[in-house]
PDB file of N, CA and C in Angstrom:
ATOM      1  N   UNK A   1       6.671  -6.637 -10.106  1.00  0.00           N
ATOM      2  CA  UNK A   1       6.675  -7.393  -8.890  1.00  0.00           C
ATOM      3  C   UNK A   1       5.298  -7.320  -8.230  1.00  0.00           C
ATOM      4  N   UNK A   2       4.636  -8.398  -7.620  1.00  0.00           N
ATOM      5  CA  UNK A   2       3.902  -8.136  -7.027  1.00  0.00           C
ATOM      6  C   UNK A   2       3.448  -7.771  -5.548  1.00  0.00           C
ATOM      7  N   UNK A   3       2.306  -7.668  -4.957  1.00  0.00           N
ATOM      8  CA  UNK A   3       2.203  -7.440  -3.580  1.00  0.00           C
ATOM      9  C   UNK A   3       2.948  -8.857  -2.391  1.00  0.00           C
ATOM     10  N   UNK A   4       2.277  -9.812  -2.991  1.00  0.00           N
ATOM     11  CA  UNK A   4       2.754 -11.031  -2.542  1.00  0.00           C
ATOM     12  C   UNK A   4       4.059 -11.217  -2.468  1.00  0.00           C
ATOM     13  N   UNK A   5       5.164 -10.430  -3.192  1.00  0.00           N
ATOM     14  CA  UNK A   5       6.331 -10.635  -3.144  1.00  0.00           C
ATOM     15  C   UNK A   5       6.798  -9.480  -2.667  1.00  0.00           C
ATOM     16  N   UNK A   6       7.195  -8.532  -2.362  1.00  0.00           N
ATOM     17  CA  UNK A   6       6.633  -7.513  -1.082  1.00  0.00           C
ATOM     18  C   UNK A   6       6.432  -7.715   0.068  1.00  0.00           C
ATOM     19  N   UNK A   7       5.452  -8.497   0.442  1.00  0.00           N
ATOM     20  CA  UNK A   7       4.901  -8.878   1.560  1.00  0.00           C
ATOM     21  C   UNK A   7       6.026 -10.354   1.876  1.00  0.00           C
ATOM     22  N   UNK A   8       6.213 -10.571   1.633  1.00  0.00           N
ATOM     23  CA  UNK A   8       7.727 -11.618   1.405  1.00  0.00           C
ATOM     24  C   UNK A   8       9.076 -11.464   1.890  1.00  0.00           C
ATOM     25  N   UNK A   9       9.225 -10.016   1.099  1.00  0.00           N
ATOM     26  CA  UNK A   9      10.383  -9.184   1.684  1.00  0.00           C
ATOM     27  C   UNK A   9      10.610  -8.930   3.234  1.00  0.00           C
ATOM     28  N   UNK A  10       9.698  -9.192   3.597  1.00  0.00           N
ATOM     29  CA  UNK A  10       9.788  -8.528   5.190  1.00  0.00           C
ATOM     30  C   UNK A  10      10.160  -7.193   5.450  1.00  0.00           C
ATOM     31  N   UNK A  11       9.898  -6.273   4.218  1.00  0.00           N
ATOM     32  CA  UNK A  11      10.317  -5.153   4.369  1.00  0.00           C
ATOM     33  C   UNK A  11       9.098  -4.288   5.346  1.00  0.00           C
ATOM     34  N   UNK A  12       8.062  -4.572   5.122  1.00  0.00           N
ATOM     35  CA  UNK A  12       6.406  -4.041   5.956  1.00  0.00           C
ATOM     36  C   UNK A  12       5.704  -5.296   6.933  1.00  0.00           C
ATOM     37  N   UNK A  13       5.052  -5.037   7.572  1.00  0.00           N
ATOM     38  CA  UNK A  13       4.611  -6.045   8.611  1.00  0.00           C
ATOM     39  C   UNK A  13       2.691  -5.690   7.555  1.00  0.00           C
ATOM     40  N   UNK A  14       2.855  -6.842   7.515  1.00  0.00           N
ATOM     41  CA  UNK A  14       1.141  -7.199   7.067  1.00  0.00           C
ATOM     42  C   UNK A  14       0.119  -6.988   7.849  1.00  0.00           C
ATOM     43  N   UNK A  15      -1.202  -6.400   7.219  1.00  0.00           N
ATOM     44  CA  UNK A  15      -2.144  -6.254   7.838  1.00  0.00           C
ATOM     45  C   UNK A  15      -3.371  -6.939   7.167  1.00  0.00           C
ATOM     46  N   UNK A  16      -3.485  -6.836   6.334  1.00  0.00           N
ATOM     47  CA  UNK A  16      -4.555  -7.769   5.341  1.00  0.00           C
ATOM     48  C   UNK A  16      -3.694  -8.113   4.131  1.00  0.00           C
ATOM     49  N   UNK A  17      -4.067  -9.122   4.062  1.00  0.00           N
ATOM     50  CA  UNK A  17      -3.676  -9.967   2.647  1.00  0.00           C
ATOM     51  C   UNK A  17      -4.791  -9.790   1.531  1.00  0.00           C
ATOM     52  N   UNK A  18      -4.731  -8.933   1.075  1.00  0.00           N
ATOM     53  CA  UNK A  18      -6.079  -8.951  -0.502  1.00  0.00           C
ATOM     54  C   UNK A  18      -5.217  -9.499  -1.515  1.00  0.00           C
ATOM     55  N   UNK A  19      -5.660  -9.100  -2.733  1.00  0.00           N
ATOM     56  CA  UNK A  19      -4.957 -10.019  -4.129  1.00  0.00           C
ATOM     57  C   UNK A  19      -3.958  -9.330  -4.385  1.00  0.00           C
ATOM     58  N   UNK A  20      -3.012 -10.315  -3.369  1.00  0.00           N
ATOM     59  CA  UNK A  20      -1.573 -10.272  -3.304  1.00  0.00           C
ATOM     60  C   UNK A  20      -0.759 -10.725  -4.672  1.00  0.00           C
ATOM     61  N   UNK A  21      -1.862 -11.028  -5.663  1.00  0.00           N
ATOM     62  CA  UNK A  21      -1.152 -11.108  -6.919  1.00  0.00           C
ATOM     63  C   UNK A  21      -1.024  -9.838  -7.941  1.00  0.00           C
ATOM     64  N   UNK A  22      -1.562  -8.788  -6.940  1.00  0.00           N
ATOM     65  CA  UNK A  22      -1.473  -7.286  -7.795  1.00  0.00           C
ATOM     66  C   UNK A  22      -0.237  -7.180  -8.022  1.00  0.00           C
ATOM     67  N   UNK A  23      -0.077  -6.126  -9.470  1.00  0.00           N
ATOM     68  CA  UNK A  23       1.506  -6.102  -9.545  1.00  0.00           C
ATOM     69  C   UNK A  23       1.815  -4.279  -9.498  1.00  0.00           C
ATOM     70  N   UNK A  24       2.299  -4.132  -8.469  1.00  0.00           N
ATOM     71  CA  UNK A  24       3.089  -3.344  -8.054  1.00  0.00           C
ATOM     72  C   UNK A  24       3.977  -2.201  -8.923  1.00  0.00           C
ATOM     73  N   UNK A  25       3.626  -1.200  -9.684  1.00  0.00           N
ATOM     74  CA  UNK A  25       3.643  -0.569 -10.485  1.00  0.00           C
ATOM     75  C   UNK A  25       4.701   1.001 -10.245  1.00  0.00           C
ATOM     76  N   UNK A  26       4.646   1.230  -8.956  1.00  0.00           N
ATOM     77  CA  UNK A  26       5.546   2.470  -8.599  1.00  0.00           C
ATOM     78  C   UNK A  26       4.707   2.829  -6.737  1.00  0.00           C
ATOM     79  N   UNK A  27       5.711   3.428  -6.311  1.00  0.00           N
ATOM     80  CA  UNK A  27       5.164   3.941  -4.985  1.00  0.00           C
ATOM     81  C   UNK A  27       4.581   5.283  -5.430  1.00  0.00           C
ATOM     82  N   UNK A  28       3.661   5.415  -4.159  1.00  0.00           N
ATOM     83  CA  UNK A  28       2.542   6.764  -4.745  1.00  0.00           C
ATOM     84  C   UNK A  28       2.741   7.218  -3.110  1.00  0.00           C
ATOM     85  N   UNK A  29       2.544   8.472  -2.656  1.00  0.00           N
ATOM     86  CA  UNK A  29       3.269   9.389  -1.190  1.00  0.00           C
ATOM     87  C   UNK A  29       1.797  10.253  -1.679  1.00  0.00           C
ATOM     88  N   UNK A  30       0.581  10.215  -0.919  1.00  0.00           N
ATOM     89  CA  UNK A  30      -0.350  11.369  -0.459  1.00  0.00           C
ATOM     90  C   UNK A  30      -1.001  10.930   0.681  1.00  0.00           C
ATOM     91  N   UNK A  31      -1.553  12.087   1.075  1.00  0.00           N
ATOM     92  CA  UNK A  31      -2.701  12.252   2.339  1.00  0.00           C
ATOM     93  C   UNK A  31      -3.386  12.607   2.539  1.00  0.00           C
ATOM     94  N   UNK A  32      -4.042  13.575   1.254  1.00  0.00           N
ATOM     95  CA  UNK A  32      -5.174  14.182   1.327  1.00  0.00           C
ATOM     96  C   UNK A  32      -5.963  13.003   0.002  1.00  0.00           C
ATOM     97  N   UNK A  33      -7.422  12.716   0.981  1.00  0.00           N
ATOM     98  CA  UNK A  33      -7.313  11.643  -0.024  1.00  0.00           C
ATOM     99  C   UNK A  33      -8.105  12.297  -1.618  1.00  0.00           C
ATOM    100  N   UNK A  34      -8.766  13.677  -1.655  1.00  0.00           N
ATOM    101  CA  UNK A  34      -9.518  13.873  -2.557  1.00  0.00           C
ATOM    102  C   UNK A  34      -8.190  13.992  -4.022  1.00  0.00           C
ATOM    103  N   UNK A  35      -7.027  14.116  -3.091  1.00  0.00           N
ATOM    104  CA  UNK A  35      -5.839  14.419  -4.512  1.00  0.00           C
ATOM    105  C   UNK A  35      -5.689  12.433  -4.856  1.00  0.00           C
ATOM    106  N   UNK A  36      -5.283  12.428  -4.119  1.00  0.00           N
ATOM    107  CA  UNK A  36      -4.985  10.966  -4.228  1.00  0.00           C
ATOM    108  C   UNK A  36      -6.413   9.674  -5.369  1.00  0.00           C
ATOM    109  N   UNK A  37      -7.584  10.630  -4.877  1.00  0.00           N
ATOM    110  CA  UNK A  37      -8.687   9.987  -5.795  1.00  0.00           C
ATOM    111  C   UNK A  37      -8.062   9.959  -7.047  1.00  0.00           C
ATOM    112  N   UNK A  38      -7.719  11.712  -7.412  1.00  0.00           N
ATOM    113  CA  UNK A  38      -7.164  11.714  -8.896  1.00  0.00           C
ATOM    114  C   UNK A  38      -5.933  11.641  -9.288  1.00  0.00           C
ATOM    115  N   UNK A  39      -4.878  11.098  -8.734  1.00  0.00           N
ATOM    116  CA  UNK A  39      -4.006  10.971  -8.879  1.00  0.00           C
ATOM    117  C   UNK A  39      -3.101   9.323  -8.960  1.00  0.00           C
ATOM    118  N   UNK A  40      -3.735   8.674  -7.956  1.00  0.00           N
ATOM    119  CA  UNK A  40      -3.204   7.883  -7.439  1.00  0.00           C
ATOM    120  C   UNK A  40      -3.140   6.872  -8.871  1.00  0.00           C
ATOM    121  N   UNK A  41      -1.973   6.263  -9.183  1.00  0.00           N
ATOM    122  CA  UNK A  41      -1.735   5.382 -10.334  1.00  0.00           C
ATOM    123  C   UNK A  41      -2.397   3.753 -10.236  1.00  0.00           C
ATOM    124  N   UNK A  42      -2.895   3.362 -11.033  1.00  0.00           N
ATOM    125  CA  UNK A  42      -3.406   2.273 -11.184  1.00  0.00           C
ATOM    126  C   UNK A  42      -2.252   1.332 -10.827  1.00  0.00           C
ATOM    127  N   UNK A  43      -1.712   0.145  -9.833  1.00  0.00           N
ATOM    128  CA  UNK A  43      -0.789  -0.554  -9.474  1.00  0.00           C
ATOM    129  C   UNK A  43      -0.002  -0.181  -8.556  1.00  0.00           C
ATOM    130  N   UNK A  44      -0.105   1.363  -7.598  1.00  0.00           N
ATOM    131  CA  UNK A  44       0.484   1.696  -6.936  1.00  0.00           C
ATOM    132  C   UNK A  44       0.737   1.069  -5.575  1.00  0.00           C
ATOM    133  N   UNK A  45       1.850   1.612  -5.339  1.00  0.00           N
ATOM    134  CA  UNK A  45       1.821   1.066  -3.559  1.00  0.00           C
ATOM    135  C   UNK A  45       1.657   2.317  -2.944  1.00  0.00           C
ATOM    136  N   UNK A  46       0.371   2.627  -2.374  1.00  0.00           N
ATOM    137  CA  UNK A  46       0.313   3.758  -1.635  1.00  0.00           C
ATOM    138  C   UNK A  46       0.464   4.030  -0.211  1.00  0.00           C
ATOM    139  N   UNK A  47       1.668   5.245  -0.067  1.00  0.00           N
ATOM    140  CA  UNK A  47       2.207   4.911   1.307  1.00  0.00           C
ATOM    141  C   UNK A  47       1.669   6.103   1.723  1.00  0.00           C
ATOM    142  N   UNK A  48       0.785   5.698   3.041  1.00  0.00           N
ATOM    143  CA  UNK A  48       0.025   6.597   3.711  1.00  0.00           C
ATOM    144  C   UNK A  48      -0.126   7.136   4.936  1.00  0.00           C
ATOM    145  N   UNK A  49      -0.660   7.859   5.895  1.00  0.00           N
ATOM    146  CA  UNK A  49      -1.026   7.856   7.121  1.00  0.00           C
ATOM    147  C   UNK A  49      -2.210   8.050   7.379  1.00  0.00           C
ATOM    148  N   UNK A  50      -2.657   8.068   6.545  1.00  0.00           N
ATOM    149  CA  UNK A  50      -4.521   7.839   6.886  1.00  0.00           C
ATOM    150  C   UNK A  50      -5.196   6.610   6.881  1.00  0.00           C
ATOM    151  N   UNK A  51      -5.023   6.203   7.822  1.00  0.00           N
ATOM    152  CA  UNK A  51      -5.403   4.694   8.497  1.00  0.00           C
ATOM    153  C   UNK A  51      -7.047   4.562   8.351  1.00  0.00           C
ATOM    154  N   UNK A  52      -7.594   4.940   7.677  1.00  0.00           N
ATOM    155  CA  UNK A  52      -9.490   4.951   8.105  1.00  0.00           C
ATOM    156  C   UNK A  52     -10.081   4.779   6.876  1.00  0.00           C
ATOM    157  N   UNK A  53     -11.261   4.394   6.554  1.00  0.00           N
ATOM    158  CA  UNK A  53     -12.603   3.547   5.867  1.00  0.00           C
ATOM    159  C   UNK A  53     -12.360   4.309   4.142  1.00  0.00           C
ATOM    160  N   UNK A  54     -12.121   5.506   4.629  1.00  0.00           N
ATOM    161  CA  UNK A  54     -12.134   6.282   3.190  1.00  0.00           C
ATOM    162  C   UNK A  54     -11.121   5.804   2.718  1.00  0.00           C
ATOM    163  N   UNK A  55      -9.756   6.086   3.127  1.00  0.00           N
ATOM    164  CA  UNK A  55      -8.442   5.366   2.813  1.00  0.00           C
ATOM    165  C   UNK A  55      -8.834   4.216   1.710  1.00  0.00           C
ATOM    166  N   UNK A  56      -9.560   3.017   2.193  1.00  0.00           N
ATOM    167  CA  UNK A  56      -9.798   1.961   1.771  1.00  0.00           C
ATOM    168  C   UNK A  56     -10.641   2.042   0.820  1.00  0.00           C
ATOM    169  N   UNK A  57     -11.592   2.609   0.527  1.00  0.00           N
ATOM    170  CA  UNK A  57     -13.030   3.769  -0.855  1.00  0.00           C
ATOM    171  C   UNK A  57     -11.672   3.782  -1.736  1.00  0.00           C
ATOM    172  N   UNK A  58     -10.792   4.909  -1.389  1.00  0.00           N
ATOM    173  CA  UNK A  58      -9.949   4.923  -2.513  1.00  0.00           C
ATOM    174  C   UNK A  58      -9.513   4.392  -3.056  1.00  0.00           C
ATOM    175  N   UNK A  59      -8.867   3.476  -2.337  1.00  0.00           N
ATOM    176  CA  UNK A  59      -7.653   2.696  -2.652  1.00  0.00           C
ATOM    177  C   UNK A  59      -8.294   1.417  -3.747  1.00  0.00           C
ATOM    178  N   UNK A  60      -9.389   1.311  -3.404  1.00  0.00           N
ATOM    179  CA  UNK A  60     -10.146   0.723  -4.229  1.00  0.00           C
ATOM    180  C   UNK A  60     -10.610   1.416  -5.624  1.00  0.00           C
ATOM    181  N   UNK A  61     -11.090   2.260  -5.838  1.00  0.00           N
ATOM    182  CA  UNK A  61     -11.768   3.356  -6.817  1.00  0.00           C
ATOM    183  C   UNK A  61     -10.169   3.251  -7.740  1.00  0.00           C
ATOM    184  N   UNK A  62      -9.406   3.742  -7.149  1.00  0.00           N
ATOM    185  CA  UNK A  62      -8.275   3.915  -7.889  1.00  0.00           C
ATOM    186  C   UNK A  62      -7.567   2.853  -8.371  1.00  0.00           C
ATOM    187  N   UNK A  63      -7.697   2.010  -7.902  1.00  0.00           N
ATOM    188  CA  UNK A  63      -7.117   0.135  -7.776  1.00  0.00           C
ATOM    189  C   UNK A  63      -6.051   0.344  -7.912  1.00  0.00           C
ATOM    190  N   UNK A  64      -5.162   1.079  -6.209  1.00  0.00           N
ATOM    191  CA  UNK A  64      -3.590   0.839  -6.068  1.00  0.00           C
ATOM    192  C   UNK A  64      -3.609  -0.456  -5.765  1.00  0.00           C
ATOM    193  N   UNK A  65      -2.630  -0.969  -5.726  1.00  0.00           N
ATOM    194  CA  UNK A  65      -2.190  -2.633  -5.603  1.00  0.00           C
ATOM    195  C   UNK A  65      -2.188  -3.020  -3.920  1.00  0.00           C
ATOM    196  N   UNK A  66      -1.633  -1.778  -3.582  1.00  0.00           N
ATOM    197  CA  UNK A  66      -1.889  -1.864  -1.981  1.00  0.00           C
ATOM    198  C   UNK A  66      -2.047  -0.608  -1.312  1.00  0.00           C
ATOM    199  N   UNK A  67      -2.131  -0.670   0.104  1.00  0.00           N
ATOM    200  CA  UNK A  67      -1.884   0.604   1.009  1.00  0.00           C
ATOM    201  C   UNK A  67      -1.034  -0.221   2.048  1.00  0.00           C
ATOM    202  N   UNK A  68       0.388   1.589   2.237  1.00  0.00           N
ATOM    203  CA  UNK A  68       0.994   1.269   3.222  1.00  0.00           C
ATOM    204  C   UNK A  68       1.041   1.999   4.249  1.00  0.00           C
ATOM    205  N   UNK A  69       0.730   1.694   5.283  1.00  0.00           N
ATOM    206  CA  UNK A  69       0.011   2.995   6.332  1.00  0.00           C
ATOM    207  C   UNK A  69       1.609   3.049   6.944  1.00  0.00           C
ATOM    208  N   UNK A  70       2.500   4.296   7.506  1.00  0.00           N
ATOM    209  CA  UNK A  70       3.396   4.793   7.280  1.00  0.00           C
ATOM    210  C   UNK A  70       3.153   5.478   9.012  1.00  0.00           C
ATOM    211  N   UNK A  71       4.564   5.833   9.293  1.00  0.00           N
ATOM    212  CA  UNK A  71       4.380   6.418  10.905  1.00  0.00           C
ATOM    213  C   UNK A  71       3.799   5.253  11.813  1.00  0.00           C
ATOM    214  N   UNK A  72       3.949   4.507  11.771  1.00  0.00           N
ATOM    215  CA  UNK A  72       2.935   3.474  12.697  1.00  0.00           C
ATOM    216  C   UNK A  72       1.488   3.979  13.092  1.00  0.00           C
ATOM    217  N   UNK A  73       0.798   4.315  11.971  1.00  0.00           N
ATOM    218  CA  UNK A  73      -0.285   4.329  11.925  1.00  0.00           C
ATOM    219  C   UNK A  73      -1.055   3.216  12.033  1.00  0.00           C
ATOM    220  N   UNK A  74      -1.942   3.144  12.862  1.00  0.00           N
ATOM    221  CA  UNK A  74      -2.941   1.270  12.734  1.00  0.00           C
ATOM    222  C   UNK A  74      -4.522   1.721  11.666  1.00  0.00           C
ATOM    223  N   UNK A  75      -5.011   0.465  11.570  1.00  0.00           N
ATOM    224  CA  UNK A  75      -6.235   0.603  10.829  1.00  0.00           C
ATOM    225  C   UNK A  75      -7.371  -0.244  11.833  1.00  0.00           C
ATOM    226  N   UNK A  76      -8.092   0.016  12.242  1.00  0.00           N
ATOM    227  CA  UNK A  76      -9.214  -0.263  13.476  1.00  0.00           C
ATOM    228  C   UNK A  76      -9.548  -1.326  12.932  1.00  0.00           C
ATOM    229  N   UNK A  77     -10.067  -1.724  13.757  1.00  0.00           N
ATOM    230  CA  UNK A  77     -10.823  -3.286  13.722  1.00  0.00           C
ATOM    231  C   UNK A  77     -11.381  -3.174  12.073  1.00  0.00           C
ATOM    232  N   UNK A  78     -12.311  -1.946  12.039  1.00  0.00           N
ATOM    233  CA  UNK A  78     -13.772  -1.830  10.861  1.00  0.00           C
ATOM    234  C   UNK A  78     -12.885  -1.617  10.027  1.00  0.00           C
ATOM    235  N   UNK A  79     -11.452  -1.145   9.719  1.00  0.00           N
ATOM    236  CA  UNK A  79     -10.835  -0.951   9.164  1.00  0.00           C
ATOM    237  C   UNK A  79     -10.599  -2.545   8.125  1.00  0.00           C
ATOM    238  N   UNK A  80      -9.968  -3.053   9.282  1.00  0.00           N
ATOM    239  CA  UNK A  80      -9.231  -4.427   8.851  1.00  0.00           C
ATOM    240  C   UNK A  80     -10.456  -4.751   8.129  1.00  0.00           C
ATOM    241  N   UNK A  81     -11.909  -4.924   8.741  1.00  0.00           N
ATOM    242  CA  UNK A  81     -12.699  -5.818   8.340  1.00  0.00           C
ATOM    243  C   UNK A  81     -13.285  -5.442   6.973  1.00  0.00           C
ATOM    244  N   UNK A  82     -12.853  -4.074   7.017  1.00  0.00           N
ATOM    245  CA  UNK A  82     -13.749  -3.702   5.194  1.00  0.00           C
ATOM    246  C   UNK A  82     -12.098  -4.235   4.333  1.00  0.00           C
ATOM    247  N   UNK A  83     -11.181  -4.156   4.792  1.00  0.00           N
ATOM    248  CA  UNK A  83      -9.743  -4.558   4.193  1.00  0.00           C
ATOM    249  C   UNK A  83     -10.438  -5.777   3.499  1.00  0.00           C
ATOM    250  N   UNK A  84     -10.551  -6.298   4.457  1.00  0.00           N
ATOM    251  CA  UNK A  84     -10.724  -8.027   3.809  1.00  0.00           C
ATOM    252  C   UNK A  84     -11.991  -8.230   3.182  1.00  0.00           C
ATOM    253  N   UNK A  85     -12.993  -7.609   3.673  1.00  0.00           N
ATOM    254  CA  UNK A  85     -14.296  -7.750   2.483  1.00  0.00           C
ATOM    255  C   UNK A  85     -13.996  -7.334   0.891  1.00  0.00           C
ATOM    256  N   UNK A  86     -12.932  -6.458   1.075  1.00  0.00           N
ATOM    257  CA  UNK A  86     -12.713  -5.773  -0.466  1.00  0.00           C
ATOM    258  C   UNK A  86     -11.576  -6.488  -1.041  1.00  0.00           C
ATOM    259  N   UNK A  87     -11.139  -7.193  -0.484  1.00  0.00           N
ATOM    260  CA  UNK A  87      -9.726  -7.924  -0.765  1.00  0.00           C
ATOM    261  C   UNK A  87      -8.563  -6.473  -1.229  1.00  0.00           C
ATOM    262  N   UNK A  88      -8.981  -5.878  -0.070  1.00  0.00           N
ATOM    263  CA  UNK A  88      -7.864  -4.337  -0.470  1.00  0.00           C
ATOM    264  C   UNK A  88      -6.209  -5.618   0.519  1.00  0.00           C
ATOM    265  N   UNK A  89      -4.999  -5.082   0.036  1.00  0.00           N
ATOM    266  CA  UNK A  89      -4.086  -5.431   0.690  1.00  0.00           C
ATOM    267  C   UNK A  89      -3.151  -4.233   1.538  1.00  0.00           C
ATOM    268  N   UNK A  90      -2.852  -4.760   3.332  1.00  0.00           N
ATOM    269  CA  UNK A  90      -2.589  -3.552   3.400  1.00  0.00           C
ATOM    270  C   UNK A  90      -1.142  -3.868   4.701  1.00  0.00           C
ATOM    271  N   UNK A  91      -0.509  -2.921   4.233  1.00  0.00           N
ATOM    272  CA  UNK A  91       0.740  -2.991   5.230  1.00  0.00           C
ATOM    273  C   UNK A  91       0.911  -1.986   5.978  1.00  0.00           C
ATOM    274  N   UNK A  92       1.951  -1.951   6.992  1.00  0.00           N
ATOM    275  CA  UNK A  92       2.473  -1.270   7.665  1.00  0.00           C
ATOM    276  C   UNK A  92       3.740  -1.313   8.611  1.00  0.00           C
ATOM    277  N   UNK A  93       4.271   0.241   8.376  1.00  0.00           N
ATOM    278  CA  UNK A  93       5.650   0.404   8.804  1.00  0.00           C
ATOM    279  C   UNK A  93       5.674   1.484   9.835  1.00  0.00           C
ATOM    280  N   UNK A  94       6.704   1.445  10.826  1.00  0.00           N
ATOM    281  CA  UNK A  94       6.927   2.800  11.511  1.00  0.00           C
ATOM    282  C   UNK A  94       7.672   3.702  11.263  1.00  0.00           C
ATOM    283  N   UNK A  95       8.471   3.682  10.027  1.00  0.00           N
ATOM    284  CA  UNK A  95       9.217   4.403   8.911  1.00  0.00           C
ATOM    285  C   UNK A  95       7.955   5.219   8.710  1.00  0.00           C
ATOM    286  N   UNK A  96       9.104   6.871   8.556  1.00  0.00           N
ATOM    287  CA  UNK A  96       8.192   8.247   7.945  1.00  0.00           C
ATOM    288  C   UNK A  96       8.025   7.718   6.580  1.00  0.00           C
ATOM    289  N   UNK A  97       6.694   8.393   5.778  1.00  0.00           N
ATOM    290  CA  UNK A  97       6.521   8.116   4.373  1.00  0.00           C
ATOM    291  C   UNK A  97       7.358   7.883   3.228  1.00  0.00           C
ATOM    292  N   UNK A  98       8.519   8.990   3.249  1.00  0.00           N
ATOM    293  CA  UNK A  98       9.366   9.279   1.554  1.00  0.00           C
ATOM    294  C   UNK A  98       9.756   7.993   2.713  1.00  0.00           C
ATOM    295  N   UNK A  99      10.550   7.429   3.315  1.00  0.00           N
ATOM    296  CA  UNK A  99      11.259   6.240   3.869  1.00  0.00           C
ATOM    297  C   UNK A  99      11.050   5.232   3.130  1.00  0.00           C
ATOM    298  N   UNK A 100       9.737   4.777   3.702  1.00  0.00           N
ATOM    299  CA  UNK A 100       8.984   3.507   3.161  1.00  0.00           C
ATOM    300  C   UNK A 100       8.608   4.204   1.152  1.00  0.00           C
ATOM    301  N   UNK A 101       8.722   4.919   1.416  1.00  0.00           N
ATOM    302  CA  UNK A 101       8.122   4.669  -0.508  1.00  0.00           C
ATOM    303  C   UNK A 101       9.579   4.702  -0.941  1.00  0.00           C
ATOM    304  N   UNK A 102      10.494   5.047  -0.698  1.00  0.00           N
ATOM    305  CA  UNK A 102      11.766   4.770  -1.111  1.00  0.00           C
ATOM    306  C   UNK A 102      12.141   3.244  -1.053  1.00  0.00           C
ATOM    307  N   UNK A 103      11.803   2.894   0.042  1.00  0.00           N
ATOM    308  CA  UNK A 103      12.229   1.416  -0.002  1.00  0.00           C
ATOM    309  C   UNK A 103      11.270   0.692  -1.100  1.00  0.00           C
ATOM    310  N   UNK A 104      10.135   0.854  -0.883  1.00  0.00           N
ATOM    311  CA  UNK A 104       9.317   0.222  -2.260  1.00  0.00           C
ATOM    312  C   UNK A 104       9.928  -0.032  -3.832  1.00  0.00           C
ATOM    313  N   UNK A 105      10.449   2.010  -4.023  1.00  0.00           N
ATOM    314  CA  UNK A 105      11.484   2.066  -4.978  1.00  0.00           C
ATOM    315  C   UNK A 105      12.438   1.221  -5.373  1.00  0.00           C
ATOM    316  N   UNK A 106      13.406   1.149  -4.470  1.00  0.00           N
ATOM    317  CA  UNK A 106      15.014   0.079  -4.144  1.00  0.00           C
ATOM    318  C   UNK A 106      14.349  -0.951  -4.061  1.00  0.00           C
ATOM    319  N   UNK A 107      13.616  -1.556  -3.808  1.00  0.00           N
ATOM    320  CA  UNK A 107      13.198  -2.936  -3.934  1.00  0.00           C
ATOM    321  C   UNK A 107      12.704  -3.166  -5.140  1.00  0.00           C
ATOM    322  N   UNK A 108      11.875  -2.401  -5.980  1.00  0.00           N
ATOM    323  CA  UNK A 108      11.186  -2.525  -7.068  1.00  0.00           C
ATOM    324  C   UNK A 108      12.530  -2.261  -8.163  1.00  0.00           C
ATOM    325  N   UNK A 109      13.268  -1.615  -7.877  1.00  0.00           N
ATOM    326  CA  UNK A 109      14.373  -1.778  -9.176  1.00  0.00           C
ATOM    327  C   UNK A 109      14.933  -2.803  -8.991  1.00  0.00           C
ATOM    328  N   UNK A 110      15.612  -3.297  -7.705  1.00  0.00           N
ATOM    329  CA  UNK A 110      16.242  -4.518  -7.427  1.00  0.00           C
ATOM    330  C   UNK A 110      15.683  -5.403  -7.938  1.00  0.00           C
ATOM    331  N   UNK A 111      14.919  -5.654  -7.937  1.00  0.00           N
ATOM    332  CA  UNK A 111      13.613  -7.020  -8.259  1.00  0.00           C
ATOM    333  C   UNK A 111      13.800  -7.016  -9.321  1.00  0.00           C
ATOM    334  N   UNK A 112      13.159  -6.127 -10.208  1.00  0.00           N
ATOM    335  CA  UNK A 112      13.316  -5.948 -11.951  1.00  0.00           C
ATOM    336  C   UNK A 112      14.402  -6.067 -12.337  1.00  0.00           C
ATOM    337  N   UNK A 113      15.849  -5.788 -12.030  1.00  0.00           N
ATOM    338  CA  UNK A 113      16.822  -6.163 -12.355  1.00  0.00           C
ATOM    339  C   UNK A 113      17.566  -7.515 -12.213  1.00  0.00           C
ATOM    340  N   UNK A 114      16.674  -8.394 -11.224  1.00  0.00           N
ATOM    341  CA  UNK A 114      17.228  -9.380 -10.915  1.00  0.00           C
ATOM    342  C   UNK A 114      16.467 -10.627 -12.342  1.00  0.00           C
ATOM    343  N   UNK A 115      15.419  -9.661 -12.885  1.00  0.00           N
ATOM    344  CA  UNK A 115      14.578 -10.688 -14.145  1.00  0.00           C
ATOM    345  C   UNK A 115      15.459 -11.050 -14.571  1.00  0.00           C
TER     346      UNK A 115
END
């Protein structure tokens, strides 16, 4: 499934639209971002609370499919604006983390099962 269809769901409220044709591979739950450098799965939806510039370094380096900033965390103006220079895609919920990456989950099996 991809981001674009996700962002569809109305399950997260949008914050940047990047290439919403990424496909969506498994939810990924960190916050420290030096683990997350090496960890984070290629296609992930990473559900986060670190709303800031590095967030976005990573998320790129690692090429999760998106970031989902988690707790009603916001991303600042410079935030949004490197969002969209990088075509990073990015959401947000006021759902605690395992919440929202669970729902990613249940949606991502639902979806695949509906092929």
């Amino acid at each position: 499934m991809t981001v674009k269809k996700l962002m569809e769901s109305d399950l997260f409220e949008t914050v940047n639209i990047g290439d919403a044709s990424e496909t969506i591979t498994q939810p990924f739950c960190c916050d420290l971002l030096s683990i997350a450098m090496g960890k984070a799965p290629k296609g992930c939806a990473w559900v986060t609370v670190m709303g800031n510039m590095n967030t976005l370094a990573v998320a790129s380096l690692t090429e999760a499919a998106c970031v989902i900033l988690a707790e009603g965390v916001l991303l600042d103006e410079q935030g949004v604006k490197k969002a969209k220079e990088q075509g990073i895609s990015v959401l947000k919920t006021a759902l605690p983390i395992y919440q929202a990456a669970r729902m990613v989950e249940t949606w991502l099996e639902q979806n695949e099962a509906s092929l």
